[in-house]
C-alpha atoms as a PDB file:
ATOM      1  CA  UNK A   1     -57.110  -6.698  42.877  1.00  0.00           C
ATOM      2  CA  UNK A   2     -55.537  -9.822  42.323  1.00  0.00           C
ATOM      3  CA  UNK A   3     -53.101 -11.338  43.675  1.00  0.00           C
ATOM      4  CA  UNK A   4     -48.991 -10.693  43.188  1.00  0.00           C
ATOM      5  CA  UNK A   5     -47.699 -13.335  40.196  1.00  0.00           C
ATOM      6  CA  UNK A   6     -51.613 -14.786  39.984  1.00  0.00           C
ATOM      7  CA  UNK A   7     -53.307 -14.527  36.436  1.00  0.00           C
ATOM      8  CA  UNK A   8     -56.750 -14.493  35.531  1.00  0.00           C
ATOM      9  CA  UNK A   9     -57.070 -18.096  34.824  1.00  0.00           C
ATOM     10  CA  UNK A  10     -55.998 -18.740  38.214  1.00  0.00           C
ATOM     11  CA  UNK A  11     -58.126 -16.274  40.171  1.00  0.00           C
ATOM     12  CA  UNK A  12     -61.189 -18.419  37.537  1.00  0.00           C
ATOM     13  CA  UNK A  13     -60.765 -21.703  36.816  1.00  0.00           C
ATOM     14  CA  UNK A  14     -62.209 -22.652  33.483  1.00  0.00           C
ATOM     15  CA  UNK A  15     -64.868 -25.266  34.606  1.00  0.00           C
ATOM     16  CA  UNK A  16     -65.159 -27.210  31.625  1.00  0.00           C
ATOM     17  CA  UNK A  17     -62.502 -29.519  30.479  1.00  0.00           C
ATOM     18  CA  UNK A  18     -61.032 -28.648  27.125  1.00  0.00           C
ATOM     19  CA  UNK A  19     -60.741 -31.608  24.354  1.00  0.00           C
ATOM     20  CA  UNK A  20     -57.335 -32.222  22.882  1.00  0.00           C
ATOM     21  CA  UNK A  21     -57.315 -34.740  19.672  1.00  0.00           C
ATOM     22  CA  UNK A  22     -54.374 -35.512  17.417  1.00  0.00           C
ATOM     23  CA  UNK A  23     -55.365 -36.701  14.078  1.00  0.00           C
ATOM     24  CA  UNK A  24     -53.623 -37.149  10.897  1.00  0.00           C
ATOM     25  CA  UNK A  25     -54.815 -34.334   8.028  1.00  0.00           C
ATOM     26  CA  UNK A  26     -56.717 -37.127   6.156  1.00  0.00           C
ATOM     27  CA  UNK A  27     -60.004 -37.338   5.093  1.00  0.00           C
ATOM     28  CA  UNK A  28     -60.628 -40.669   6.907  1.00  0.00           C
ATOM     29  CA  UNK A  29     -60.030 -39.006  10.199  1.00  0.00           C
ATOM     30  CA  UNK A  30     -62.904 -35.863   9.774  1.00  0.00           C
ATOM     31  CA  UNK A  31     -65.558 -38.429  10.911  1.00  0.00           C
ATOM     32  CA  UNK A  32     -63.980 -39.392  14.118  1.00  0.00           C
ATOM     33  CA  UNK A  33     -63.510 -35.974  14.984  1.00  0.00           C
ATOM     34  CA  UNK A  34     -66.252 -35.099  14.276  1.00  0.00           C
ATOM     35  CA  UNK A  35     -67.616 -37.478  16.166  1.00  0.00           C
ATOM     36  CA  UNK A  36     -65.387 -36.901  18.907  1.00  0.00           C
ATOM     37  CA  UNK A  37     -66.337 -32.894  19.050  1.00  0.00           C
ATOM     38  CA  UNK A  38     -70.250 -33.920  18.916  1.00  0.00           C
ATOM     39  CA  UNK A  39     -69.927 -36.267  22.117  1.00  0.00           C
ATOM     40  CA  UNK A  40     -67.708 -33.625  23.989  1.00  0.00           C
ATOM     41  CA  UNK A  41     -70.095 -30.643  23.073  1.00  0.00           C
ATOM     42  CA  UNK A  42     -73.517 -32.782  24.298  1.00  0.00           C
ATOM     43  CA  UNK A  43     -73.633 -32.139  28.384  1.00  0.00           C
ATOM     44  CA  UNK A  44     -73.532 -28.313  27.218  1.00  0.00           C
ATOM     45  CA  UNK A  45     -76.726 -28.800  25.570  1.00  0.00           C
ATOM     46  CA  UNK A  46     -75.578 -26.132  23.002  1.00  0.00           C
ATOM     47  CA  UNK A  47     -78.426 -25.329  20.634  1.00  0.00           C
ATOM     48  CA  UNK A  48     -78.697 -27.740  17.224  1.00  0.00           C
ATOM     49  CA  UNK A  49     -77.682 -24.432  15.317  1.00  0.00           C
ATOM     50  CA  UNK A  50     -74.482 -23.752  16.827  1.00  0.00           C
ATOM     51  CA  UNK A  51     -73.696 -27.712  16.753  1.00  0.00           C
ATOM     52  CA  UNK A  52     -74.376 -27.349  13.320  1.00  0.00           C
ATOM     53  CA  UNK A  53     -71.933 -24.652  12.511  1.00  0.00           C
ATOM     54  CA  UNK A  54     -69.342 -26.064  14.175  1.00  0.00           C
ATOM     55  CA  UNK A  55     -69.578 -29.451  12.501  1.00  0.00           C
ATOM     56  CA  UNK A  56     -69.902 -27.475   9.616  1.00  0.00           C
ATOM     57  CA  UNK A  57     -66.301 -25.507   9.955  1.00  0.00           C
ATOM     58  CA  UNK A  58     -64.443 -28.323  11.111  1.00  0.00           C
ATOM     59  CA  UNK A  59     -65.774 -30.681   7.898  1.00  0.00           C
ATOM     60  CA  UNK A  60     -64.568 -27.812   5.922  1.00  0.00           C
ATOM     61  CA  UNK A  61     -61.522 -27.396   7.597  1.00  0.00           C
ATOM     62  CA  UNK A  62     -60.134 -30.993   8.062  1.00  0.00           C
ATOM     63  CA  UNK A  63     -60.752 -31.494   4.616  1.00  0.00           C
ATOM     64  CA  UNK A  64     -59.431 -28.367   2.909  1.00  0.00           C
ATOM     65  CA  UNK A  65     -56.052 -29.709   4.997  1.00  0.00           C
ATOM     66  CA  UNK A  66     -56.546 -33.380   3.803  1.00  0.00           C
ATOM     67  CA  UNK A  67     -56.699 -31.691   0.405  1.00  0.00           C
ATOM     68  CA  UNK A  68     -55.004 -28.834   0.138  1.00  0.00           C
ATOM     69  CA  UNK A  69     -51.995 -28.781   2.936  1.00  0.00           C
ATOM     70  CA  UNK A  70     -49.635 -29.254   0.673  1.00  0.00           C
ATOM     71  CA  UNK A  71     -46.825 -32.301  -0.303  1.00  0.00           C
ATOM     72  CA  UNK A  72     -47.539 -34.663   3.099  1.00  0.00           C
ATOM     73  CA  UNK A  73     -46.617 -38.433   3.827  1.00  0.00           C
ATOM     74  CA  UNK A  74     -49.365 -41.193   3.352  1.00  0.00           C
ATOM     75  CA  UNK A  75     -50.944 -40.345   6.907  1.00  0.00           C
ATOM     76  CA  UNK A  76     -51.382 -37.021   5.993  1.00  0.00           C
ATOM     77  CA  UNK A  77     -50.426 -33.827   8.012  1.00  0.00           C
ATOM     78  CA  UNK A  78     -50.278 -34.221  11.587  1.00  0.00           C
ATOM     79  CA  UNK A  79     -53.785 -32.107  13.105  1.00  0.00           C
ATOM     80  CA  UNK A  80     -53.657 -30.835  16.588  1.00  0.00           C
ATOM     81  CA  UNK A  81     -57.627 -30.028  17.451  1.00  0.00           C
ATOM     82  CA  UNK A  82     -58.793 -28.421  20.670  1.00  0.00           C
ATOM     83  CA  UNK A  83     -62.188 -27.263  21.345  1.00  0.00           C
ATOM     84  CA  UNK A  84     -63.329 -25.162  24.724  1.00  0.00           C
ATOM     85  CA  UNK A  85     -66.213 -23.875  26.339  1.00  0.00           C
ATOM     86  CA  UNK A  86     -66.545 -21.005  27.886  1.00  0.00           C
ATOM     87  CA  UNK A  87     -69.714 -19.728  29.294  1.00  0.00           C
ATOM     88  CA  UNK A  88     -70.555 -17.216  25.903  1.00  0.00           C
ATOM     89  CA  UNK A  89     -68.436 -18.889  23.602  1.00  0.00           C
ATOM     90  CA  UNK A  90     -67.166 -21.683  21.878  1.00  0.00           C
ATOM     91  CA  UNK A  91     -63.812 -21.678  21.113  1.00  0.00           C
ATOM     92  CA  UNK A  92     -61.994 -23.842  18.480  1.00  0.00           C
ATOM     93  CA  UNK A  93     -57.849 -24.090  17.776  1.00  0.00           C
ATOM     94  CA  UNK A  94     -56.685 -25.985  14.709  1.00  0.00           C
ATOM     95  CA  UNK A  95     -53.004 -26.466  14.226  1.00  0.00           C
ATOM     96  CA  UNK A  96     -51.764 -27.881  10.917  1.00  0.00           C
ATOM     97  CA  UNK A  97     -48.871 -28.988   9.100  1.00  0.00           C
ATOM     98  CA  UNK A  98     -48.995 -27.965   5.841  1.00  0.00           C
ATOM     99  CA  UNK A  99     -48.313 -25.174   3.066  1.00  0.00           C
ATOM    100  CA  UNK A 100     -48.358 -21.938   4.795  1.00  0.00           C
ATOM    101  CA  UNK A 101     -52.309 -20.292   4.316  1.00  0.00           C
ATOM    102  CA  UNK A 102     -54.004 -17.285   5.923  1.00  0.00           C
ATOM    103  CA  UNK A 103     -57.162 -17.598   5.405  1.00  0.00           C
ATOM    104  CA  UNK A 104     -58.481 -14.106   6.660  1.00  0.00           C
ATOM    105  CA  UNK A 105     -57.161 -12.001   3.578  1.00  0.00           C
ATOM    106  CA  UNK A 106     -58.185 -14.755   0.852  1.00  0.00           C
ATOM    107  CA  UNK A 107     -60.631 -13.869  -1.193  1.00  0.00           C
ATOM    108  CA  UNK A 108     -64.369 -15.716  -0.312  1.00  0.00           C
ATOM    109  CA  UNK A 109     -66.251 -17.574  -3.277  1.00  0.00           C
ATOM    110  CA  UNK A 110     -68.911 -16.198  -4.681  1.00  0.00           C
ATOM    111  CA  UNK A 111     -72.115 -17.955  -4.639  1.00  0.00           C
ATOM    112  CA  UNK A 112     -73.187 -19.496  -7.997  1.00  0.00           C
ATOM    113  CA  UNK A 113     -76.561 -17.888  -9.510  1.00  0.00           C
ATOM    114  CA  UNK A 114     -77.662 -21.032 -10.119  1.00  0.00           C
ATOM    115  CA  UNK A 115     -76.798 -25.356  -9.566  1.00  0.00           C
ATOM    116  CA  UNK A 116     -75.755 -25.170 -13.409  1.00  0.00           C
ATOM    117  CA  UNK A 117     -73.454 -22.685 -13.221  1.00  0.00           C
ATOM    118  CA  UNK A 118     -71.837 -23.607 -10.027  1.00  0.00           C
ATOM    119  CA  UNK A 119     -68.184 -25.019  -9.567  1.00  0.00           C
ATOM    120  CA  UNK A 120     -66.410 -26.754  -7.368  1.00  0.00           C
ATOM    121  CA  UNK A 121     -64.822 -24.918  -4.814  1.00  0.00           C
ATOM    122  CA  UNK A 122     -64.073 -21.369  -3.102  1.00  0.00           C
ATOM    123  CA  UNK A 123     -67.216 -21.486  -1.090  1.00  0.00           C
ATOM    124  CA  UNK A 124     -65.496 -22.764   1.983  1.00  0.00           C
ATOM    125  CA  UNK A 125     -63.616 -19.585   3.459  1.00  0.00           C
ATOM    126  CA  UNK A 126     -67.234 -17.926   3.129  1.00  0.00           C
ATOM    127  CA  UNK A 127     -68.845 -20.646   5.298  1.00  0.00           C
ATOM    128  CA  UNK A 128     -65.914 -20.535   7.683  1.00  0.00           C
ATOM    129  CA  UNK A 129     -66.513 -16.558   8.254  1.00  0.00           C
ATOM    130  CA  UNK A 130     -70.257 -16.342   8.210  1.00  0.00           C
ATOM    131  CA  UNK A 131     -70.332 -19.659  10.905  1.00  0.00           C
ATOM    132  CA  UNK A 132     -67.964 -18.062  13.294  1.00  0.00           C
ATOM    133  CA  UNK A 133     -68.123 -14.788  15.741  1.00  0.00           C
ATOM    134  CA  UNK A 134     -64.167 -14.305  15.402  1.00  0.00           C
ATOM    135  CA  UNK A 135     -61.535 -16.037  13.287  1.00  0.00           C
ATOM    136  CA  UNK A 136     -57.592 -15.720  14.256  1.00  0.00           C
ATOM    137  CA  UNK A 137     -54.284 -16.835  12.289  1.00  0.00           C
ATOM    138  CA  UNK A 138     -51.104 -17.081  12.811  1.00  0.00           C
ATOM    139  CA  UNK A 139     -47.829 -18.911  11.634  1.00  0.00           C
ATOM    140  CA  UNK A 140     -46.107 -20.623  14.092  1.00  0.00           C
ATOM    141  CA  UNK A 141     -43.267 -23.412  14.312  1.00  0.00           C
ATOM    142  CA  UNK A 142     -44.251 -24.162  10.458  1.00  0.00           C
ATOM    143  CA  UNK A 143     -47.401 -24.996  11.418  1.00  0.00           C
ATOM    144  CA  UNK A 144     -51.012 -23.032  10.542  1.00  0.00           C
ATOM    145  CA  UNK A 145     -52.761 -21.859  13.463  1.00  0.00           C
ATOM    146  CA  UNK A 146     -56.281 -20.969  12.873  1.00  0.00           C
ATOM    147  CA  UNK A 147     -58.358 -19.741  16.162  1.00  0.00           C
ATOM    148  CA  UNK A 148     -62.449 -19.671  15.699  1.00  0.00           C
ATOM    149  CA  UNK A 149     -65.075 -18.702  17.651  1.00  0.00           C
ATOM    150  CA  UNK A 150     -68.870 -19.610  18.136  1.00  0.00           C
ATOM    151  CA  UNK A 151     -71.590 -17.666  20.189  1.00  0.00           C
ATOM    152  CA  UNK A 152     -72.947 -20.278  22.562  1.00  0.00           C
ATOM    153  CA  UNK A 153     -76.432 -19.187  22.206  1.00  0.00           C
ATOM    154  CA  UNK A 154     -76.367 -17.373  18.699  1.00  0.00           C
ATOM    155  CA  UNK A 155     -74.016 -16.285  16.315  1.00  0.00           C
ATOM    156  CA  UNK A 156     -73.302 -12.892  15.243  1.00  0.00           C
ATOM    157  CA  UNK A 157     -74.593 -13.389  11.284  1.00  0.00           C
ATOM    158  CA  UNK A 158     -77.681 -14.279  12.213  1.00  0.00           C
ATOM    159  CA  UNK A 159     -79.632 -16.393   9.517  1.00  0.00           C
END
């Protein structure tokens, strides 16, 4: 039983400090994060796979804001980025300026049969899903609010 007015995250403490970056939606700034996500992730010694999808989904992500948010000034859409750990899970929040875009009922690419017949584009939202164990949205204070999760050890469409 816990105690009167206490919540969970009281009664236990999250050990691991959570990284906060605010970047504008350009693509000059994916590198730094990027960058910024890798050094913050090392002293979990998460396996190269996981590291990998997660680089993976944010590329896709910061970029599909740089170039597809929408109308924005010259510095691009303002980019709040936090990243967590947890002891199962990985846990990403991007928040976004930009045109309003749920990404959970848009319709995945579909893989070319072959290099020749491939196009640009559509592949992205496919990537996002298979990389991630749960995927979130919401609309709030005209921003998009995407929530993504990664198994620490594995992820849940295997390879």
């Amino acid at each position: 039983m816990k105690p009167h007015g206490a919540d969970e995250r009281e009664l236990h403490p999250n050990p691991h400090p959570d990284l906060h970056l605010r970047l504008n939606g350009v693509r000059e700034a994916v590198e730094p994060a990027r960058l910024a996500v890798l050094k913050f992730l090392e002293p979990a010694a998460l396996p190269a796979r996981v590291v990998y999808r997660i680089e993976l989904v944010l590329e896709e992500l910061l970029l599909n804001v740089a170039l597809h948010g929408g109308p924005a000034p010259a510095e691009g859409h303002i980019v709040d980025l936090t990243v967590s750990l947890e002891d199962e899970r990985v846990l990403v929040c991007l928040s976004a300026e930009g045109l309003p875009f749920d990404p959970r009922p848009a319709a995945a690419g579909v893989p070319a049969p072959s290099l020749e017949n491939a196009t640009p584009g559509g592949l992205g939202l496919m990537l996002v899903r298979r990389a991630t164990v749960a995927l979130d949205y919401e609309r709030r204070d005209d921003r998009n609010v995407l929530r993504l999760a990664f198994d620490r050890e594995r992820n849940a469409h295997q390879d």
